[in-house]
N, C-alpha and C. Protein backbone atom coordinates (compact mmCIF):
# COMPACT_ATOMS: atom_id res chain seq x y z
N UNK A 1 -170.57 -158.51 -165.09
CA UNK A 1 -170.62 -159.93 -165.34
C UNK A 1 -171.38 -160.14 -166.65
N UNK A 2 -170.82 -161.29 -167.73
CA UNK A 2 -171.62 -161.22 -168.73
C UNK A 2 -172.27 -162.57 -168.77
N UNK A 3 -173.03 -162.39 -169.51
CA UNK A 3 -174.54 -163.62 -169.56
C UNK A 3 -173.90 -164.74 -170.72
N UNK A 4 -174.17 -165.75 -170.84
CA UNK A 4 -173.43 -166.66 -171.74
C UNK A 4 -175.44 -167.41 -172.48
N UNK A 5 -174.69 -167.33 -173.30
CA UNK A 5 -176.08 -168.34 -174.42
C UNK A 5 -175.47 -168.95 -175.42
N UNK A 6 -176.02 -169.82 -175.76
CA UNK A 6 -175.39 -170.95 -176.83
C UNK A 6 -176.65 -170.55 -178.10
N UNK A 7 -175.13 -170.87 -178.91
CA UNK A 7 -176.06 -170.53 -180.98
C UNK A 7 -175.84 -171.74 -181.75
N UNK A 8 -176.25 -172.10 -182.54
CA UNK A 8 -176.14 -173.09 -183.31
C UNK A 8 -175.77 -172.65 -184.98
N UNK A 9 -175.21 -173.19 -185.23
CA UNK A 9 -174.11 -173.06 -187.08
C UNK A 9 -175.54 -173.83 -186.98
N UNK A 10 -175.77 -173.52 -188.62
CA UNK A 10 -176.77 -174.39 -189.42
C UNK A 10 -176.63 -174.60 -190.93
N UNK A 11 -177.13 -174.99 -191.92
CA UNK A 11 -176.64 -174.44 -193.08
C UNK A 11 -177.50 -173.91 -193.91
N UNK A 12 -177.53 -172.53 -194.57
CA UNK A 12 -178.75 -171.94 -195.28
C UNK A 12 -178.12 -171.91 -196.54
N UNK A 13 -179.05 -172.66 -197.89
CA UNK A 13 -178.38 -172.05 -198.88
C UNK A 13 -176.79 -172.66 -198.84
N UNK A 14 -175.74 -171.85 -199.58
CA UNK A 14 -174.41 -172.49 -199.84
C UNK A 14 -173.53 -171.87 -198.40
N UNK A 15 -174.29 -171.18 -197.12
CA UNK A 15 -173.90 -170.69 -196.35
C UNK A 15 -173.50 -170.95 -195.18
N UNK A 16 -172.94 -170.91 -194.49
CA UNK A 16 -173.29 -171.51 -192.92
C UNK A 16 -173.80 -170.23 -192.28
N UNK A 17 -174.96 -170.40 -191.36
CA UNK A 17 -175.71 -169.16 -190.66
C UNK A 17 -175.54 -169.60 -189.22
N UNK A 18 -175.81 -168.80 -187.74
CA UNK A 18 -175.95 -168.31 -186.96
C UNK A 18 -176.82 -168.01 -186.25
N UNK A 19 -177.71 -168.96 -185.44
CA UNK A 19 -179.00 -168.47 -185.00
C UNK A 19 -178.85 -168.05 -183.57
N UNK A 20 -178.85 -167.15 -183.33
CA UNK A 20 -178.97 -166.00 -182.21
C UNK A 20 -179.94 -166.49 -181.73
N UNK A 21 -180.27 -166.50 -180.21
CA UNK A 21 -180.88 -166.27 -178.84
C UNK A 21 -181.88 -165.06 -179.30
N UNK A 22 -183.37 -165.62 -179.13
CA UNK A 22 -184.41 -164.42 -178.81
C UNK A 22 -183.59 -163.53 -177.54
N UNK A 23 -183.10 -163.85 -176.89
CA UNK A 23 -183.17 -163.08 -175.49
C UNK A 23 -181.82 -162.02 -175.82
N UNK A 24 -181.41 -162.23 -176.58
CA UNK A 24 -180.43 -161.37 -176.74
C UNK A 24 -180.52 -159.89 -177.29
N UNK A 25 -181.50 -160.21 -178.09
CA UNK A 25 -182.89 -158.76 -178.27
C UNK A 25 -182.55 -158.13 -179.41
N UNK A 26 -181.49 -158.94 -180.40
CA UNK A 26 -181.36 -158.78 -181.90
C UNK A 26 -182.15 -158.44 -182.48
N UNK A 27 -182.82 -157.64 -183.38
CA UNK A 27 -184.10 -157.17 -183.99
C UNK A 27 -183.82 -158.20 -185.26
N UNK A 28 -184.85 -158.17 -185.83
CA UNK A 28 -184.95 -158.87 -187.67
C UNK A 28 -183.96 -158.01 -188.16
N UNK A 29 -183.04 -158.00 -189.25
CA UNK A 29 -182.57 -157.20 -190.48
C UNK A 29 -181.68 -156.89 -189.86
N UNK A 30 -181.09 -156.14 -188.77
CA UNK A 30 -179.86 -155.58 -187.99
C UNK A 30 -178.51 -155.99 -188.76
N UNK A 31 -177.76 -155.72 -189.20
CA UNK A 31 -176.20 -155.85 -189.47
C UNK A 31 -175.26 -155.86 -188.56
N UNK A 32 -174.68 -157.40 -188.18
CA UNK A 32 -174.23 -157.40 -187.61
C UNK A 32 -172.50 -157.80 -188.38
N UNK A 33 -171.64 -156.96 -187.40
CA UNK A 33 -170.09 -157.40 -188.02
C UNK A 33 -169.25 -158.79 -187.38
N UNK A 34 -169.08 -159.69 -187.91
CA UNK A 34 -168.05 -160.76 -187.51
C UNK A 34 -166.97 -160.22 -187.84
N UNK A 35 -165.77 -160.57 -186.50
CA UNK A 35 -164.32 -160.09 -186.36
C UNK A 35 -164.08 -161.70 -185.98
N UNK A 36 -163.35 -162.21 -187.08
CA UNK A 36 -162.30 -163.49 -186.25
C UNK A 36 -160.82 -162.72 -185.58
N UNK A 37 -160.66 -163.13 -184.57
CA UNK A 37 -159.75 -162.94 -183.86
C UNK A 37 -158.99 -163.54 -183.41
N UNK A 38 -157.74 -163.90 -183.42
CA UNK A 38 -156.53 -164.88 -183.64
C UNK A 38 -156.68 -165.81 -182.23
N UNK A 39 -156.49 -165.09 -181.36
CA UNK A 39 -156.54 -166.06 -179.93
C UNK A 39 -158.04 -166.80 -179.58
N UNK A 40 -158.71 -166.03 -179.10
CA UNK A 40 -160.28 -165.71 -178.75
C UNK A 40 -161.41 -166.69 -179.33
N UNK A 41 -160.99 -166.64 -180.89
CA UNK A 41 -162.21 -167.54 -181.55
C UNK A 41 -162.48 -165.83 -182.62
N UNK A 42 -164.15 -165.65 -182.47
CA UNK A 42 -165.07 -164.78 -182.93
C UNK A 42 -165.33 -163.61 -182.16
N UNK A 43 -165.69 -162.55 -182.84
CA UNK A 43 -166.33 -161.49 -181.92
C UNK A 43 -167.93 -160.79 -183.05
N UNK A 44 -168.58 -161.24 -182.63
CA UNK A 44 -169.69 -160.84 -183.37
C UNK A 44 -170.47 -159.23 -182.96
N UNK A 45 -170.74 -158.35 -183.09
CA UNK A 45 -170.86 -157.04 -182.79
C UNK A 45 -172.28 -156.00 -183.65
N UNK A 46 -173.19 -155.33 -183.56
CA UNK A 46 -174.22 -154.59 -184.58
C UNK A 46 -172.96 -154.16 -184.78
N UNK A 47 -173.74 -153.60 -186.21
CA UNK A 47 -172.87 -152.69 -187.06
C UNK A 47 -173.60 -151.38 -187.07
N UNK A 48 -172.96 -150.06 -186.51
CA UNK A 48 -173.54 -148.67 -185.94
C UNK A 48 -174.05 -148.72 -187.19
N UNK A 49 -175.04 -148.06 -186.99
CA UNK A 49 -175.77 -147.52 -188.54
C UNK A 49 -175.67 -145.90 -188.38
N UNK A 50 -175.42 -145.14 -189.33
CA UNK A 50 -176.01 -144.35 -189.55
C UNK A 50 -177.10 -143.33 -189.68
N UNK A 51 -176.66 -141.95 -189.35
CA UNK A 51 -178.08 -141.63 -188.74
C UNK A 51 -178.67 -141.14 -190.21
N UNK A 52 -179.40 -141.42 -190.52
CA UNK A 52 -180.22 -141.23 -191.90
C UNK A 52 -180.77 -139.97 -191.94
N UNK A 53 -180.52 -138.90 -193.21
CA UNK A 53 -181.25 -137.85 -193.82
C UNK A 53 -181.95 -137.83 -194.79
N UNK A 54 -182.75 -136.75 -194.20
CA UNK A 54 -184.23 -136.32 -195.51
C UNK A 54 -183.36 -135.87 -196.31
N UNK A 55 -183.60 -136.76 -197.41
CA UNK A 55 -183.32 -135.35 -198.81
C UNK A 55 -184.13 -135.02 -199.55
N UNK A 56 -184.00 -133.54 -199.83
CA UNK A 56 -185.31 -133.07 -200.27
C UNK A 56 -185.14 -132.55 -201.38
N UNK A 57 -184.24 -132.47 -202.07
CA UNK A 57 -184.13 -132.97 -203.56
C UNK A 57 -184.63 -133.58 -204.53
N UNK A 58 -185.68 -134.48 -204.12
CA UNK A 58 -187.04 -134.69 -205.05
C UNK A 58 -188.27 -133.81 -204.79
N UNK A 59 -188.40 -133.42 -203.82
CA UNK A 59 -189.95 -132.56 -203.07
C UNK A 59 -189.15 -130.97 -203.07
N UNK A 60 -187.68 -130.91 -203.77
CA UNK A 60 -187.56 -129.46 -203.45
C UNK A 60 -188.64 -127.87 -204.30
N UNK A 61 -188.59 -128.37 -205.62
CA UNK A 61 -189.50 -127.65 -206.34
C UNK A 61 -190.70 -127.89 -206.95
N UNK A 62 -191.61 -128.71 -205.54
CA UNK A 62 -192.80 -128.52 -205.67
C UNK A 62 -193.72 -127.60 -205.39
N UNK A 63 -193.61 -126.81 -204.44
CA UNK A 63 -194.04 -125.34 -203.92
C UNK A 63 -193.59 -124.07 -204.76
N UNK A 64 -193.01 -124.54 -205.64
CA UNK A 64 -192.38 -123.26 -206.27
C UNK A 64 -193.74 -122.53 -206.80
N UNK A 65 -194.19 -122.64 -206.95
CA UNK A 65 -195.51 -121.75 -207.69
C UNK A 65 -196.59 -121.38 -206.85
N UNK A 66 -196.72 -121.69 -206.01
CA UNK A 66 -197.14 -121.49 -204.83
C UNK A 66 -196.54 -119.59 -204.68
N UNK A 67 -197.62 -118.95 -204.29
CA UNK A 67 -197.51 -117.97 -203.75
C UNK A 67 -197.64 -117.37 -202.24
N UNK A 68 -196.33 -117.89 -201.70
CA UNK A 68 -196.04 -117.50 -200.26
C UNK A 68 -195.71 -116.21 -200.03
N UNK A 69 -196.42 -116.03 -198.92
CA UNK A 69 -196.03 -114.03 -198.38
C UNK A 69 -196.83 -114.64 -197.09
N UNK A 70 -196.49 -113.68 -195.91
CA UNK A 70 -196.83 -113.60 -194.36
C UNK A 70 -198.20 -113.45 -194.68
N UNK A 71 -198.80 -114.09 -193.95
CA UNK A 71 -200.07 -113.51 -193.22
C UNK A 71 -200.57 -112.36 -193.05
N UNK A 72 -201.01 -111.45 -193.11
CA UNK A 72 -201.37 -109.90 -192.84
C UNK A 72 -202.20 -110.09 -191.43
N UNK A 73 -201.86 -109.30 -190.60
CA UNK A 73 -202.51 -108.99 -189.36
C UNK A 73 -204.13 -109.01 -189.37
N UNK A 74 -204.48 -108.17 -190.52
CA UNK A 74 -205.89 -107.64 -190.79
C UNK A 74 -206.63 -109.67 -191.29
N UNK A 75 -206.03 -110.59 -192.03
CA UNK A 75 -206.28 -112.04 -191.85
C UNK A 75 -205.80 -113.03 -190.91
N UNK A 76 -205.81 -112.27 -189.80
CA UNK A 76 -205.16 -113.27 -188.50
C UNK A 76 -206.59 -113.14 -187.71
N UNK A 77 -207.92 -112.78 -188.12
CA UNK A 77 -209.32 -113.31 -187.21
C UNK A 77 -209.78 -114.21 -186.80
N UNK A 78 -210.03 -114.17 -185.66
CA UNK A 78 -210.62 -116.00 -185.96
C UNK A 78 -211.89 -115.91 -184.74
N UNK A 79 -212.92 -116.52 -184.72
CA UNK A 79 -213.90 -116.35 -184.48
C UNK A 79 -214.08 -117.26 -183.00
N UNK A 80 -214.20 -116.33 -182.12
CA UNK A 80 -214.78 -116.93 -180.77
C UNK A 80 -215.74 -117.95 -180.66
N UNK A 81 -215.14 -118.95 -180.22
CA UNK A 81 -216.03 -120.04 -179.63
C UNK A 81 -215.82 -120.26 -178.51
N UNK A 82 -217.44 -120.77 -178.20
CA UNK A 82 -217.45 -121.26 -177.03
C UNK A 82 -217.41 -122.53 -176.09
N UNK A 83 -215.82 -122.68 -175.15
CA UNK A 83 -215.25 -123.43 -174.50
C UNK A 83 -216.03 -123.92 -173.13
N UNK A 84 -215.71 -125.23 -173.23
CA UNK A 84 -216.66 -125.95 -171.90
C UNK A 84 -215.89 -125.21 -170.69
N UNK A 85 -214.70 -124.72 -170.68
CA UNK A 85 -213.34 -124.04 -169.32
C UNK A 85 -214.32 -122.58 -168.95
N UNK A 86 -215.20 -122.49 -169.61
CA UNK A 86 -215.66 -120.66 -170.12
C UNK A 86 -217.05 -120.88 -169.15
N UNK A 87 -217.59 -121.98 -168.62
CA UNK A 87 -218.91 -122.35 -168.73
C UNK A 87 -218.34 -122.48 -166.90
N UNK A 88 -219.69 -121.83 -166.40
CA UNK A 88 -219.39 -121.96 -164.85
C UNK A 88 -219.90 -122.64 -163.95
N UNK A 89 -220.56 -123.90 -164.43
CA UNK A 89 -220.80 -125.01 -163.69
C UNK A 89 -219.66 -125.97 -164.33
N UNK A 90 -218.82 -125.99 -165.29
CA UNK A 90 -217.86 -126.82 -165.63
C UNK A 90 -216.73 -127.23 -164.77
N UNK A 91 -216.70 -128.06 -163.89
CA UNK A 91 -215.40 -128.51 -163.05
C UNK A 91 -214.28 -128.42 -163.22
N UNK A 92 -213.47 -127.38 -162.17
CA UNK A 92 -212.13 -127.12 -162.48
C UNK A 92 -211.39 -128.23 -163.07
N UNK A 93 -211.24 -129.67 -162.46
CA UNK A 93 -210.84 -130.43 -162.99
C UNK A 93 -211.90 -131.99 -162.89
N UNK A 94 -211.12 -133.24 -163.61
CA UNK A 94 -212.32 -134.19 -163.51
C UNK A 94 -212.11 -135.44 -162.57
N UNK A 95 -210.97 -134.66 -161.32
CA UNK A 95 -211.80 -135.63 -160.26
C UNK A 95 -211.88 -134.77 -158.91
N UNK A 96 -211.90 -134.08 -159.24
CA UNK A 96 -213.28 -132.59 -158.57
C UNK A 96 -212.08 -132.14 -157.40
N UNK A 97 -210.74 -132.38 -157.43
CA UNK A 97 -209.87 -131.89 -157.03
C UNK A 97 -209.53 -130.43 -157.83
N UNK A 98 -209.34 -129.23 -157.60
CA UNK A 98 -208.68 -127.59 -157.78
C UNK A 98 -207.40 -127.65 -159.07
């Protein structure tokens, strides 16, 4: 079953505009497509957008000088600290449930 709401023509500028129902849940900016349709009247519809890509074609040769190589095993150290989980009055969990 579909929901019915009333819009009002107005005039913006040299235009006639369309004011949509908050409840209809139109965002600001959205593109929407008008189809007149011979019998019917209008069919107003979003217009799918596109799913948008990074291009990295400006940020591609910034790292270039950068001297990348793996990690070496012998610089993978890292220095023990000490964790409140490590400490044996520290509660398994914090509402004293296991």
């Amino acid at each position: 079953m579909s929901e019915e709401y009333r819009a009002k023509v107005f005039k913006s500028g040299n235009s006639m505009a369309l004011r949509l129902p908050k409840a209809l849940g139109v965002t600001e900016g959205t593109e929407m497509r008008i189809v007149r349709e011979e019998r019917s009247g209008f069919k107003i519809e979003p217009v799918d957008q596109p799913k948008r890509k990074f291009d990295v074609g400006k940020i591609w040769g910034i790292g270039k000088d950068l001297d990348l190589k793996p990690i070496a095993d012998d610089d993978r150290v890292f220095e023990r600290r000490p964790l409140l989980l490590d400490d044996a009055d520290w509660p398994a969990s914090v509402d004293g449930k296991p």
